[in-house]
C-alpha atoms as a PDB file:
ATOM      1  CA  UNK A   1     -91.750  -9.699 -89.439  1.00  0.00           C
ATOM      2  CA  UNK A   2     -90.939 -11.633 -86.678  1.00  0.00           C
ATOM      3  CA  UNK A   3     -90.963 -15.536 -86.050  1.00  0.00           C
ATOM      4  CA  UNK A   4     -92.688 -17.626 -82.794  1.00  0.00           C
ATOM      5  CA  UNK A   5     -95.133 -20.429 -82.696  1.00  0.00           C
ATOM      6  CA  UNK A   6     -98.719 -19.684 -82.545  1.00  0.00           C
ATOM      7  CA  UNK A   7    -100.873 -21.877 -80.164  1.00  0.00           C
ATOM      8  CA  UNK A   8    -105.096 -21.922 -80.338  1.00  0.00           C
ATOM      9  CA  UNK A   9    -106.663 -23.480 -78.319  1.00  0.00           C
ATOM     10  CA  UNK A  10    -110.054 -24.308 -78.647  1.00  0.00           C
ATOM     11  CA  UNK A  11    -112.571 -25.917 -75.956  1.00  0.00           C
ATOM     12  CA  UNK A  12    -115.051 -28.894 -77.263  1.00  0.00           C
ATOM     13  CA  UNK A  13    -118.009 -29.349 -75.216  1.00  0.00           C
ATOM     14  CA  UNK A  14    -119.686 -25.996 -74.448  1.00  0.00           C
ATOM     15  CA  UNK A  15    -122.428 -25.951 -76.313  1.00  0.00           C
ATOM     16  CA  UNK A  16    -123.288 -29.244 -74.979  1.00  0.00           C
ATOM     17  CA  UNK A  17    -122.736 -27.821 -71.895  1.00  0.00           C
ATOM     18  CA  UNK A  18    -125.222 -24.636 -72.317  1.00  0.00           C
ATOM     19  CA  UNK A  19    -127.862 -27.092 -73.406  1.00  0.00           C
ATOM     20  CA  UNK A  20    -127.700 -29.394 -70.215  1.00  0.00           C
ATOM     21  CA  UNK A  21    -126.634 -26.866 -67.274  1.00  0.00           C
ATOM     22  CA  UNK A  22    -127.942 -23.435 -66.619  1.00  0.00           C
ATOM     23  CA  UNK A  23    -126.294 -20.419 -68.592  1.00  0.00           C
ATOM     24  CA  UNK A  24    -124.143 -19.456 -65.664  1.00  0.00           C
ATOM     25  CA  UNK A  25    -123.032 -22.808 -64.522  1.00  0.00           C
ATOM     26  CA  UNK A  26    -122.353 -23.403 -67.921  1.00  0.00           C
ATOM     27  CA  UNK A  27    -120.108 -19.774 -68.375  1.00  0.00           C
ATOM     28  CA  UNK A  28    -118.508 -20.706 -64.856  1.00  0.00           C
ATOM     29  CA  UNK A  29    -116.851 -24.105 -66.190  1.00  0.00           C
ATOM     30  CA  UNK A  30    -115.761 -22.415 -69.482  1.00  0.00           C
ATOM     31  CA  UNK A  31    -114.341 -19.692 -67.686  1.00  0.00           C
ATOM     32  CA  UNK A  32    -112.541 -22.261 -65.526  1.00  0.00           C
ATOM     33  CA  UNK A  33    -111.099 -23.934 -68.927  1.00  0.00           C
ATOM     34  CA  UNK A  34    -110.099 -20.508 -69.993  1.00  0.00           C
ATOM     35  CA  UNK A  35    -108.080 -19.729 -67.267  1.00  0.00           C
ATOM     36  CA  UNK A  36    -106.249 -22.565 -66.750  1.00  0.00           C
ATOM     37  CA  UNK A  37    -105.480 -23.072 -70.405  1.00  0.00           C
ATOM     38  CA  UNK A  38    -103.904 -19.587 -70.023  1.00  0.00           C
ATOM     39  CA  UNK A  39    -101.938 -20.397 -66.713  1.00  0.00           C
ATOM     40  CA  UNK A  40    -100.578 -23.489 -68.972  1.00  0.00           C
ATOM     41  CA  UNK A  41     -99.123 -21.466 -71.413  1.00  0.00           C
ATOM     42  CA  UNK A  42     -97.475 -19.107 -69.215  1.00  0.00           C
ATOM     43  CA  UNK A  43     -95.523 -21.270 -67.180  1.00  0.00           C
ATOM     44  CA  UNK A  44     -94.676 -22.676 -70.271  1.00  0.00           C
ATOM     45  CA  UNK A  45     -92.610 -19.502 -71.732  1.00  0.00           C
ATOM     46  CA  UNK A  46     -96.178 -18.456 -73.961  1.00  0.00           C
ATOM     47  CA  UNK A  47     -97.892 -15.129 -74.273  1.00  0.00           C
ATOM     48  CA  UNK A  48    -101.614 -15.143 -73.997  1.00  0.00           C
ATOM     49  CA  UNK A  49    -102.610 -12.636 -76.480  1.00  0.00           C
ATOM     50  CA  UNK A  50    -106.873 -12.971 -76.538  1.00  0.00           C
ATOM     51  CA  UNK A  51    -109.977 -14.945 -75.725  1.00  0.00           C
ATOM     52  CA  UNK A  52    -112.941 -14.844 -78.262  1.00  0.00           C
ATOM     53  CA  UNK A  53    -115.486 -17.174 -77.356  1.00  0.00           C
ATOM     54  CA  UNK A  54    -114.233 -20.931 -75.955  1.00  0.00           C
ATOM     55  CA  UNK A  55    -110.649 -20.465 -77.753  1.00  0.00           C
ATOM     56  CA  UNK A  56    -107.533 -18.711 -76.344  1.00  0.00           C
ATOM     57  CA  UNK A  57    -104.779 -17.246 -78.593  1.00  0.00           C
ATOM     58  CA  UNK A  58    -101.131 -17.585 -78.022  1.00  0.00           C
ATOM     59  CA  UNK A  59     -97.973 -17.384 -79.163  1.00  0.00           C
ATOM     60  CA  UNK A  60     -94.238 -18.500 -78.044  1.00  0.00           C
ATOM     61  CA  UNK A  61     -90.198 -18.472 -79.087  1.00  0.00           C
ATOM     62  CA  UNK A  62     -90.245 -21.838 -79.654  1.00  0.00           C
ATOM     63  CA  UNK A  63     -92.372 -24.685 -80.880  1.00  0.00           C
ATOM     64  CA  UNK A  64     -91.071 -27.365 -78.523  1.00  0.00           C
ATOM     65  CA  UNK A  65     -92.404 -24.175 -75.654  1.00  0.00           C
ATOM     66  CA  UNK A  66     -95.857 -24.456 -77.511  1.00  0.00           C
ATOM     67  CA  UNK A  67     -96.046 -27.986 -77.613  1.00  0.00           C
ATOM     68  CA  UNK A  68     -95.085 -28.837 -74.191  1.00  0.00           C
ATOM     69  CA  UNK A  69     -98.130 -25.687 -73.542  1.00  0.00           C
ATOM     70  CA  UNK A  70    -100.548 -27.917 -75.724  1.00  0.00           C
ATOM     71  CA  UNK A  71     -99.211 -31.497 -74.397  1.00  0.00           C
ATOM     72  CA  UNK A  72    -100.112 -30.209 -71.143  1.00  0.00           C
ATOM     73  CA  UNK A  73    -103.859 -29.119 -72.225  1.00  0.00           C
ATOM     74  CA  UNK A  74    -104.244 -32.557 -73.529  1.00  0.00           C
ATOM     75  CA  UNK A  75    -103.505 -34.625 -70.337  1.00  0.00           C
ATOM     76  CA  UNK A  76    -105.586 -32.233 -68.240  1.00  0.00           C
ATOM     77  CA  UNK A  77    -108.523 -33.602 -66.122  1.00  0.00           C
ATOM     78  CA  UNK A  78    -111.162 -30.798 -67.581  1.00  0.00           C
ATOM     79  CA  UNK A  79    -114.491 -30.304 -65.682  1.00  0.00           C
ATOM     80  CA  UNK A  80    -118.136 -30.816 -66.832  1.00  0.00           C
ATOM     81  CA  UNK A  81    -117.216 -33.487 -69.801  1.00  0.00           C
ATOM     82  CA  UNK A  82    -115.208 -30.245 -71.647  1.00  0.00           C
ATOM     83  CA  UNK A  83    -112.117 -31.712 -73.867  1.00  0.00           C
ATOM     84  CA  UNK A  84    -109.641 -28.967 -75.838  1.00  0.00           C
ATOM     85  CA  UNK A  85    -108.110 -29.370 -79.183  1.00  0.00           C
ATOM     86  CA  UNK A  86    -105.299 -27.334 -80.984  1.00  0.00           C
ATOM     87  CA  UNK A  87    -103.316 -26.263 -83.318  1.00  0.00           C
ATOM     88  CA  UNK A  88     -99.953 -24.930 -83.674  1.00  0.00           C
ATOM     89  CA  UNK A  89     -98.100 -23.259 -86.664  1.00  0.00           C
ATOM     90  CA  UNK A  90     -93.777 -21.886 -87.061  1.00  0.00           C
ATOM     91  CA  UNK A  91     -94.195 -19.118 -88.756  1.00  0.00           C
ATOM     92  CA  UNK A  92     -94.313 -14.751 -89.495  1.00  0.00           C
ATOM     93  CA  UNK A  93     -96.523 -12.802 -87.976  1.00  0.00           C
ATOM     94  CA  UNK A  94     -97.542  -9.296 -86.963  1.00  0.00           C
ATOM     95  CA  UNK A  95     -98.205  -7.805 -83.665  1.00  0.00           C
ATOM     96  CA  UNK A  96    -100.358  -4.960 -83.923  1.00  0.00           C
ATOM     97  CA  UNK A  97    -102.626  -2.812 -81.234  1.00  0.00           C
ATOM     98  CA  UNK A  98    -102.497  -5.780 -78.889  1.00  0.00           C
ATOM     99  CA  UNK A  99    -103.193  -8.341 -81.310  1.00  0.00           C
ATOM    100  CA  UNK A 100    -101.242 -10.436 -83.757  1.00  0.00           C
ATOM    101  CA  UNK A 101    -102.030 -11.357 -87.332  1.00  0.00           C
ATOM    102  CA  UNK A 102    -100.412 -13.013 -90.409  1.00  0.00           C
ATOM    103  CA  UNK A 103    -100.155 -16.427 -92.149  1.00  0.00           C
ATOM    104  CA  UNK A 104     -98.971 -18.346 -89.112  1.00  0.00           C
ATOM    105  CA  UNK A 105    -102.464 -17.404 -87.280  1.00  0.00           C
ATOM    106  CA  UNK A 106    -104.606 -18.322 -90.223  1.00  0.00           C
ATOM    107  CA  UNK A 107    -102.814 -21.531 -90.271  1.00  0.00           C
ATOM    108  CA  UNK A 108    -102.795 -22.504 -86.883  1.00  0.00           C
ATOM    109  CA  UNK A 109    -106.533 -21.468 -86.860  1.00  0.00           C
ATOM    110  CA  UNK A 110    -107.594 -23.922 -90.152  1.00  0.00           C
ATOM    111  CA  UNK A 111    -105.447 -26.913 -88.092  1.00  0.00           C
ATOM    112  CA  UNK A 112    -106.644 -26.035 -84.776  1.00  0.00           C
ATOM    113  CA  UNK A 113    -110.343 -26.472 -86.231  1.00  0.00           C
ATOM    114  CA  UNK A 114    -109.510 -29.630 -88.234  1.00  0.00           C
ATOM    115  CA  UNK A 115    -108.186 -30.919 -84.866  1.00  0.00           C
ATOM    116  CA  UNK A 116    -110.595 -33.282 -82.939  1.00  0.00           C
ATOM    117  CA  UNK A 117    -111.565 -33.431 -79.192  1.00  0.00           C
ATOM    118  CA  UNK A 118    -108.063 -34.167 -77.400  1.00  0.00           C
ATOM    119  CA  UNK A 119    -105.650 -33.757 -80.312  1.00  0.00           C
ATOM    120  CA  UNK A 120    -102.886 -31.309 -81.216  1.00  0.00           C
ATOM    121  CA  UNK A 121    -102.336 -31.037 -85.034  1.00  0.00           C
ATOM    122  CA  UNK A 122     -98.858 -29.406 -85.786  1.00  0.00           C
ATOM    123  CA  UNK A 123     -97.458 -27.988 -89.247  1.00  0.00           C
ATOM    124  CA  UNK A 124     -94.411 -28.374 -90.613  1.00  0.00           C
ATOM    125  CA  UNK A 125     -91.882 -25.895 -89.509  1.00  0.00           C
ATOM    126  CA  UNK A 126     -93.156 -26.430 -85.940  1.00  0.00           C
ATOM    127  CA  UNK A 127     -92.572 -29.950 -86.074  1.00  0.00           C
ATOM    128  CA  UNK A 128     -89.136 -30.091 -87.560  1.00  0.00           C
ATOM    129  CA  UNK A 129     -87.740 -27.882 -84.741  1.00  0.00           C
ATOM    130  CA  UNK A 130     -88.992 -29.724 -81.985  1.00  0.00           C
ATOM    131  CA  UNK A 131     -86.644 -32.266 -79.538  1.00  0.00           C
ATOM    132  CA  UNK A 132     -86.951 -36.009 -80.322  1.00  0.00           C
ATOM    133  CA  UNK A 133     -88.842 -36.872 -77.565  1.00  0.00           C
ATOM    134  CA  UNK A 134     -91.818 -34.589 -78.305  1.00  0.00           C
ATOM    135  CA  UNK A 135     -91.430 -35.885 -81.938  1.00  0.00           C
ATOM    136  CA  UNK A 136     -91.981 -39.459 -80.950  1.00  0.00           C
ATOM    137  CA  UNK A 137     -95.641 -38.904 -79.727  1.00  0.00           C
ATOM    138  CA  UNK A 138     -96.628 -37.284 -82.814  1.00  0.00           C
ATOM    139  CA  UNK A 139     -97.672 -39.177 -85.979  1.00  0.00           C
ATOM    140  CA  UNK A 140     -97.596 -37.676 -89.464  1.00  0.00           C
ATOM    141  CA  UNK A 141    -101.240 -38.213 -90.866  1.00  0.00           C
ATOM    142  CA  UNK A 142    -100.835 -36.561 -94.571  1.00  0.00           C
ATOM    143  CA  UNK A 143    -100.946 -33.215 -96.691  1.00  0.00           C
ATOM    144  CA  UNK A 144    -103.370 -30.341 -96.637  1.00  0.00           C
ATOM    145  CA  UNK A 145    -103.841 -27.724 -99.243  1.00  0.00           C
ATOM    146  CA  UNK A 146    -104.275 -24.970 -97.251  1.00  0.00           C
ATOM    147  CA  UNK A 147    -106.075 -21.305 -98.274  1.00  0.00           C
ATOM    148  CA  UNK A 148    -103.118 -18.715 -98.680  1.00  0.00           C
ATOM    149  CA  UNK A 149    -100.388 -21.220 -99.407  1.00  0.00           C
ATOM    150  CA  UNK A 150     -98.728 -22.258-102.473  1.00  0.00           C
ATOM    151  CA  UNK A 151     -97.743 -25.789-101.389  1.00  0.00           C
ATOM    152  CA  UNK A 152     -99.678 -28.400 -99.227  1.00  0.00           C
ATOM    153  CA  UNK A 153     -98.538 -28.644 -95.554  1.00  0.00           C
ATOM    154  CA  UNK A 154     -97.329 -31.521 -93.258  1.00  0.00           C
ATOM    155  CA  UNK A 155     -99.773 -32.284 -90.599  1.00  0.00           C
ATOM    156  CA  UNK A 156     -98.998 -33.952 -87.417  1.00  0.00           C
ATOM    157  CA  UNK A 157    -100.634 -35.391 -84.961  1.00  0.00           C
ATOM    158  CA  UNK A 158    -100.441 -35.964 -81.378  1.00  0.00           C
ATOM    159  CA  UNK A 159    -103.433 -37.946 -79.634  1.00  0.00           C
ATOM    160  CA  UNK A 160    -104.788 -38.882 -76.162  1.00  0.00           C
ATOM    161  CA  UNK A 161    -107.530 -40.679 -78.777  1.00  0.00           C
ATOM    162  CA  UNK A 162    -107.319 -43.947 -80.255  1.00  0.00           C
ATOM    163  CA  UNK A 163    -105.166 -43.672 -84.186  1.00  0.00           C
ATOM    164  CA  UNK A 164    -108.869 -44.297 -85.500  1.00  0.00           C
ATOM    165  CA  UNK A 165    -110.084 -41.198 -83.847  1.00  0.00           C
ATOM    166  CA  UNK A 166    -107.210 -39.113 -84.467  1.00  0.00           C
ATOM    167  CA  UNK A 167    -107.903 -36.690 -87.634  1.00  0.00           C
ATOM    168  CA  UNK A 168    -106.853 -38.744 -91.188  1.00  0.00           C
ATOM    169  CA  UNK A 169    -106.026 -35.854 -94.042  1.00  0.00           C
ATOM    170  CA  UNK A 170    -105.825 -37.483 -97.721  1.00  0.00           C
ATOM    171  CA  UNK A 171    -103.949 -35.040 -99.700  1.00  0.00           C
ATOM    172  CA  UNK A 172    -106.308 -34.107-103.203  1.00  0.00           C
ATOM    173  CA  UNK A 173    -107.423 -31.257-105.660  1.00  0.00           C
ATOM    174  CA  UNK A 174    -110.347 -31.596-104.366  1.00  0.00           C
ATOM    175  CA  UNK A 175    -110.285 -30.181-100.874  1.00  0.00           C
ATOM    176  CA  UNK A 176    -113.958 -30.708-100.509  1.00  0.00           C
ATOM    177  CA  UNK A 177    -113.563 -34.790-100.502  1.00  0.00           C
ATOM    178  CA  UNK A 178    -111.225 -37.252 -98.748  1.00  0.00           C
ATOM    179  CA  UNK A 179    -110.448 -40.415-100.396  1.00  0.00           C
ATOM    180  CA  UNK A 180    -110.305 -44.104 -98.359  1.00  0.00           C
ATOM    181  CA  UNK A 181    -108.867 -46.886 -99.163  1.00  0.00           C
ATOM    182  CA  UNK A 182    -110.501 -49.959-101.153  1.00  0.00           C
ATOM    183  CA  UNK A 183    -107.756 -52.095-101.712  1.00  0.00           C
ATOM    184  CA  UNK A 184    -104.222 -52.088-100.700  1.00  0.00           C
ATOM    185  CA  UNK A 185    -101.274 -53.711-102.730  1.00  0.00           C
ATOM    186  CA  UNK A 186     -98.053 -54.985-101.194  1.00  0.00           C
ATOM    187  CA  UNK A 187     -95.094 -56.927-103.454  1.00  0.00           C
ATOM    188  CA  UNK A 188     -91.786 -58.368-102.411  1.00  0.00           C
ATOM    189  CA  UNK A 189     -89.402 -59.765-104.657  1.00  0.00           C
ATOM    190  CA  UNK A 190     -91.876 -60.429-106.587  1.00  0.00           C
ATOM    191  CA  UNK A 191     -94.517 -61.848-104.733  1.00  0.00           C
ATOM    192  CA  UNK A 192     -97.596 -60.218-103.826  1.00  0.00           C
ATOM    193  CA  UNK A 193    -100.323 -59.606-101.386  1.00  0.00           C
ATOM    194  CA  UNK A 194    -103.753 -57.719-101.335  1.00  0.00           C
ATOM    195  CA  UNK A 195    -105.812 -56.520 -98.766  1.00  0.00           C
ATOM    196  CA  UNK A 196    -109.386 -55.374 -98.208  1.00  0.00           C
ATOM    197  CA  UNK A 197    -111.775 -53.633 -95.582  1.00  0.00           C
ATOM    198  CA  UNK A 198    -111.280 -55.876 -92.611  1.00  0.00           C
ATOM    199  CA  UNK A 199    -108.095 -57.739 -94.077  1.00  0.00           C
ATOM    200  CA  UNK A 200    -104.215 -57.735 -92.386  1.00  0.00           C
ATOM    201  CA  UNK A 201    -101.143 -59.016 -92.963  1.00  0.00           C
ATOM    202  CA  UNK A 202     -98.220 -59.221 -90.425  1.00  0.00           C
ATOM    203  CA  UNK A 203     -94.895 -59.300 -91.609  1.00  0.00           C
ATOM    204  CA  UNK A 204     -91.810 -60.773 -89.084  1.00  0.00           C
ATOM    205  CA  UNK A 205     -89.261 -63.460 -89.036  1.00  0.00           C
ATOM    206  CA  UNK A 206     -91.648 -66.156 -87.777  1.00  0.00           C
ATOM    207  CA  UNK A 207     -92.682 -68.700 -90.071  1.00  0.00           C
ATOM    208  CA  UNK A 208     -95.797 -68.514 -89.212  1.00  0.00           C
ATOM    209  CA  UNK A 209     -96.526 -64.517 -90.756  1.00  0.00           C
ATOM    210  CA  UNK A 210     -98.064 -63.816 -93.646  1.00  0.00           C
ATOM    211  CA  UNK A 211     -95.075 -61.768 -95.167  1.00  0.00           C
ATOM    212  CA  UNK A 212     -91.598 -63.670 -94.011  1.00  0.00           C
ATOM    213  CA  UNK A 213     -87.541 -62.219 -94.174  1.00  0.00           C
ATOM    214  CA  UNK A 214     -84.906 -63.264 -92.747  1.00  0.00           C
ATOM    215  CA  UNK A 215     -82.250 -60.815 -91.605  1.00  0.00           C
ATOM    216  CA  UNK A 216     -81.105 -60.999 -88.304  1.00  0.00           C
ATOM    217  CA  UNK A 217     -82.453 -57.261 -87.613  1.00  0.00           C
ATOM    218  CA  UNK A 218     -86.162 -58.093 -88.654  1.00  0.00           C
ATOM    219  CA  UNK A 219     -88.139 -58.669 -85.256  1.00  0.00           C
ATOM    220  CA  UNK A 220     -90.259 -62.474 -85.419  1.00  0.00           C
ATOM    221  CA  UNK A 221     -93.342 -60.069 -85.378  1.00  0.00           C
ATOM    222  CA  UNK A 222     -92.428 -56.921 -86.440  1.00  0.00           C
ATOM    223  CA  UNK A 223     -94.824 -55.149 -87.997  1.00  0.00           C
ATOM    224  CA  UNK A 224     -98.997 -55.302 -89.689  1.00  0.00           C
ATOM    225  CA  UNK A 225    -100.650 -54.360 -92.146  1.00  0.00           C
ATOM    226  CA  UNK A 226    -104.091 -53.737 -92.359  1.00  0.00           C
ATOM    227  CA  UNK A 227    -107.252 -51.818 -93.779  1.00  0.00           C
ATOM    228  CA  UNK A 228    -109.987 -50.621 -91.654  1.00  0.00           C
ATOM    229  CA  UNK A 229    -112.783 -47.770 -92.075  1.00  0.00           C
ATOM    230  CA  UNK A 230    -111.120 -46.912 -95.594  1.00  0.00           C
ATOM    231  CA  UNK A 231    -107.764 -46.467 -93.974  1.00  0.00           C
ATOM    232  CA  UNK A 232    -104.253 -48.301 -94.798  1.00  0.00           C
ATOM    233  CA  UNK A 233    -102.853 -48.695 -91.444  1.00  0.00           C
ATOM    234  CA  UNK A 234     -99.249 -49.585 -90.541  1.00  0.00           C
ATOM    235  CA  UNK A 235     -98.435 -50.702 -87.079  1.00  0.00           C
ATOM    236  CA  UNK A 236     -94.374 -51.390 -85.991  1.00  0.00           C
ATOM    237  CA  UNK A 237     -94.520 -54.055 -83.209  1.00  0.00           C
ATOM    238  CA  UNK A 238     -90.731 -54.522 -83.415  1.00  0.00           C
ATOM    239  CA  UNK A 239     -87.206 -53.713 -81.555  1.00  0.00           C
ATOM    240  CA  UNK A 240     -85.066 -51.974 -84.731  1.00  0.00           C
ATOM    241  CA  UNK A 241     -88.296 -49.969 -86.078  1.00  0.00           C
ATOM    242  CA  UNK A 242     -88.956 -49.582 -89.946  1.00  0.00           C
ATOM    243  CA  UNK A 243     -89.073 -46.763 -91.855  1.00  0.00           C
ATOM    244  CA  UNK A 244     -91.888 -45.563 -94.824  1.00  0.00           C
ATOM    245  CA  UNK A 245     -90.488 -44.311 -97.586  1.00  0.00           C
ATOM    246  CA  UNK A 246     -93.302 -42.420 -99.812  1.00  0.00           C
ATOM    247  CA  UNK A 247     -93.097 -42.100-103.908  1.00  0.00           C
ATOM    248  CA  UNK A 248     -92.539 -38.324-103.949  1.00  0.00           C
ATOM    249  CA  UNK A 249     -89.633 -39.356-101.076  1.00  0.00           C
ATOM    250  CA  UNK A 250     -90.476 -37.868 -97.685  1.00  0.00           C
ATOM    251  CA  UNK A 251     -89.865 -40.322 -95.017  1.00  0.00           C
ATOM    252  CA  UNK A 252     -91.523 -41.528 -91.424  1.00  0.00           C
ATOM    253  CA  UNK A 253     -89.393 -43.657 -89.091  1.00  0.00           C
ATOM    254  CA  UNK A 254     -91.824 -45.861 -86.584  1.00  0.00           C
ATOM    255  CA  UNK A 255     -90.655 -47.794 -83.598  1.00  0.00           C
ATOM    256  CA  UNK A 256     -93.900 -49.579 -81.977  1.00  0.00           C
ATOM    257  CA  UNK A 257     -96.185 -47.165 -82.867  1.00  0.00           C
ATOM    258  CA  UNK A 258     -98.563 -46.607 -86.366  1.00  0.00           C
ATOM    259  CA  UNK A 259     -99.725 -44.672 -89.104  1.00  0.00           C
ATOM    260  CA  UNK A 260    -101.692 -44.326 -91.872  1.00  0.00           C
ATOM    261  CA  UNK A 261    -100.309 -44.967 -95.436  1.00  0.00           C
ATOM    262  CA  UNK A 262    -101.728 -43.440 -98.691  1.00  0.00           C
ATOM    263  CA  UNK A 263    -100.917 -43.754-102.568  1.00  0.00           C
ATOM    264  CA  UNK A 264     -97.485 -45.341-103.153  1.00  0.00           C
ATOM    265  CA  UNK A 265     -94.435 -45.883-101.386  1.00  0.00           C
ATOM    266  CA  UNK A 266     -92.004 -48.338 -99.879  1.00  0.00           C
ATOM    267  CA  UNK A 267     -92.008 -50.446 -96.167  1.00  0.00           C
ATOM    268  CA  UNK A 268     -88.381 -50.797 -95.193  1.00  0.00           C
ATOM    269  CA  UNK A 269     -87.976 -52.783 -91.764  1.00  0.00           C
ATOM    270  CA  UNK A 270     -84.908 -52.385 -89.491  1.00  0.00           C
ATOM    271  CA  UNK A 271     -82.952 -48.987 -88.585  1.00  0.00           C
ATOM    272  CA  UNK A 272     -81.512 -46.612 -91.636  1.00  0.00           C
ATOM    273  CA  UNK A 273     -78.128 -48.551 -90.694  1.00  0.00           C
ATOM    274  CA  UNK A 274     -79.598 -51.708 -92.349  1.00  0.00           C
ATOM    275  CA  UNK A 275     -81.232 -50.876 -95.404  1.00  0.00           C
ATOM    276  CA  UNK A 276     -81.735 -53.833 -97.284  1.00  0.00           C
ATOM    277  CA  UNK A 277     -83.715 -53.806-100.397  1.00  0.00           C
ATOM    278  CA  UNK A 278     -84.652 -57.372-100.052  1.00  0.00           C
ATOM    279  CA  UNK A 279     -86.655 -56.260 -97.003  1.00  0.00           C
ATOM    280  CA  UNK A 280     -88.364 -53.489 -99.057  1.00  0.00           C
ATOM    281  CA  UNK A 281     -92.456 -54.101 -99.432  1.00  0.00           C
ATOM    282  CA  UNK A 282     -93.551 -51.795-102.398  1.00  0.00           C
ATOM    283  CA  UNK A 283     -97.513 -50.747-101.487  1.00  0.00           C
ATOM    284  CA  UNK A 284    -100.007 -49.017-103.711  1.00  0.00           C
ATOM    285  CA  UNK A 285    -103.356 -48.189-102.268  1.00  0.00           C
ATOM    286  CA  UNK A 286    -106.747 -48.261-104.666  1.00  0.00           C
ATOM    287  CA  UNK A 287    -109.404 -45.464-103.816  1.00  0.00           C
ATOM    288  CA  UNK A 288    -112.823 -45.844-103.010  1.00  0.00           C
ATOM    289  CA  UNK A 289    -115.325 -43.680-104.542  1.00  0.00           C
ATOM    290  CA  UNK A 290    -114.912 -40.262-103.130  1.00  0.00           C
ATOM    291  CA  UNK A 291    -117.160 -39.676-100.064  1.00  0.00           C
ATOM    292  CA  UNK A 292    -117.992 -36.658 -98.683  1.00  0.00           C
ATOM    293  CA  UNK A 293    -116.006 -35.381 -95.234  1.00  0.00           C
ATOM    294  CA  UNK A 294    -117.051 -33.925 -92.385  1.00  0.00           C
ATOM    295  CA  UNK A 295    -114.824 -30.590 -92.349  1.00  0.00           C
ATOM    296  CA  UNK A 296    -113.908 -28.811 -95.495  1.00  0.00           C
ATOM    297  CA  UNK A 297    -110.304 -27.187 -95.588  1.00  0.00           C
END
């Protein structure tokens, strides 16, 4: 079978809409949406292949094509309070009677409707062949078991939202519940910190952080640590960047942006060329009672 990227689309506001305008105002600004969300992906190297209802399926060579499609449905200036979200999956599929089907539609289906109001999730295989710049506005927010596939999936994001607004996916067996984070535990060279709801840490050369190294390459505030709504968030403030190593050893390199950290892992700061394991912050994160989410894989 062959290989593209498959873009949906999906518009967030229209039953809102229908509610507060007339049916046909309502159906005109929709429409709108539609067709520009289709002009988008056409000038971007994408083939439109259907509407059904407020989404639009698609499909291109590329993923960096489908991205740049979807990057450009984020920053639009949408009429009547209407937002899009999307998702994009690398993968086979099968084009059939004017249609296409397979496991990279079904998965770009389950992450466009995890995706909130103004955010692209991406899988995988999509995000490992796009350029570095497109890379560097998307932040890898966990692992999701998904129906059909023997191993969990990498999910990024990419956000016009704040991070707290941007979808959080703790990996579990139990795909009915997320997890959040109670307390958070951080050690260095033997030392160590704990945080709670509401609690941070910042970590730099200046005397005066909580956390304190010395090599030349670690900015005087380079990075922070803190917990908020159940989440273990990592922020780089720095010039050389750091880089998360996790236990099961996949890796995220930051440079002044953030994510979110669950279960175990390792904080390195500075660039790959300065790996110093005197500059390594072990964390472990401590669940809260499992709470019920909002979308079931």
């Amino acid at each position: 079978m062959p290989l593209a990227c498959v873009l949906i689309s999906d518009i967030t506001g229209s039953t809102q809409l229908y509610e507060t305008a007339s049916n046909q105002t309502a159906l005109e600004q929709v429409s709108k949406v539609l067709g520009r969300m289709r002009q988008i992906i056409e000038s971007t190297g994408g083939e439109c292949v259907k509407s059904q209802g407020d989404d639009v399926l698609s499909f291109f060579e590329s993923s960096e094509q489908a991205f740049q499609a979807a990057w450009a449905m984020l920053n639009e200036s949408w009429p009547a309070g209407l937002s899009v979200h999307v998702g994009t999956y690398f993968g086979e599929f099968l084009n059939h009677e004017n249609d296409i089907y397979g496991s990279a539609v079904n998965t770009a289906a389950r992450l466009s409707s995890l995706a909130k109001p103004g955010e692209i999730l991406v899988g995988d295989r999509g995000y490992d062949d796009l350029t570095p710049e497109s890379k560097a506005r998307l932040l890898m927010i966990g692992e999701i078991q998904l129906r059909g596939k023997a191993n969990p999936t990498r999910v990024y994001s990419c956000s016009v939202t704040e991070l707290s607004e941007q979808t959080v996916i703790f990996g579990g067996a139990n795909k009915e519940r997320a997890r959040g984070t109670e307390l958070a535990d951080l050690q260095l060279n033997g030392k160590t910190w704990q945080i709670s709801e509401g609690e941070s840490l910042t970590i730099g050369r200046s005397a005066d952080c909580d956390i304190v190294l010395k090599p030349a390459w670690v900015s005087r505030k380079h990075a922070a640590l803190s917990i908020r709504r159940g989440q273990l968030e990592f922020t780089d403030h720095s010039s050389s960047g750091s880089l998360i190593r996790m236990a099961n050893g996949s890796e995220v390199a930051l440079h002044r942006r953030a994510t979110l950290l669950n279960g175990s892992g390792s904080i390195l700061l500075g660039p790959r060329t300065h790996i110093d394991n005197d500059c390594c912050i072990q964390f472990t994160t401590h669940d809260l009672a499992l709470m019920q989410t909002k979308q079931a894989v």
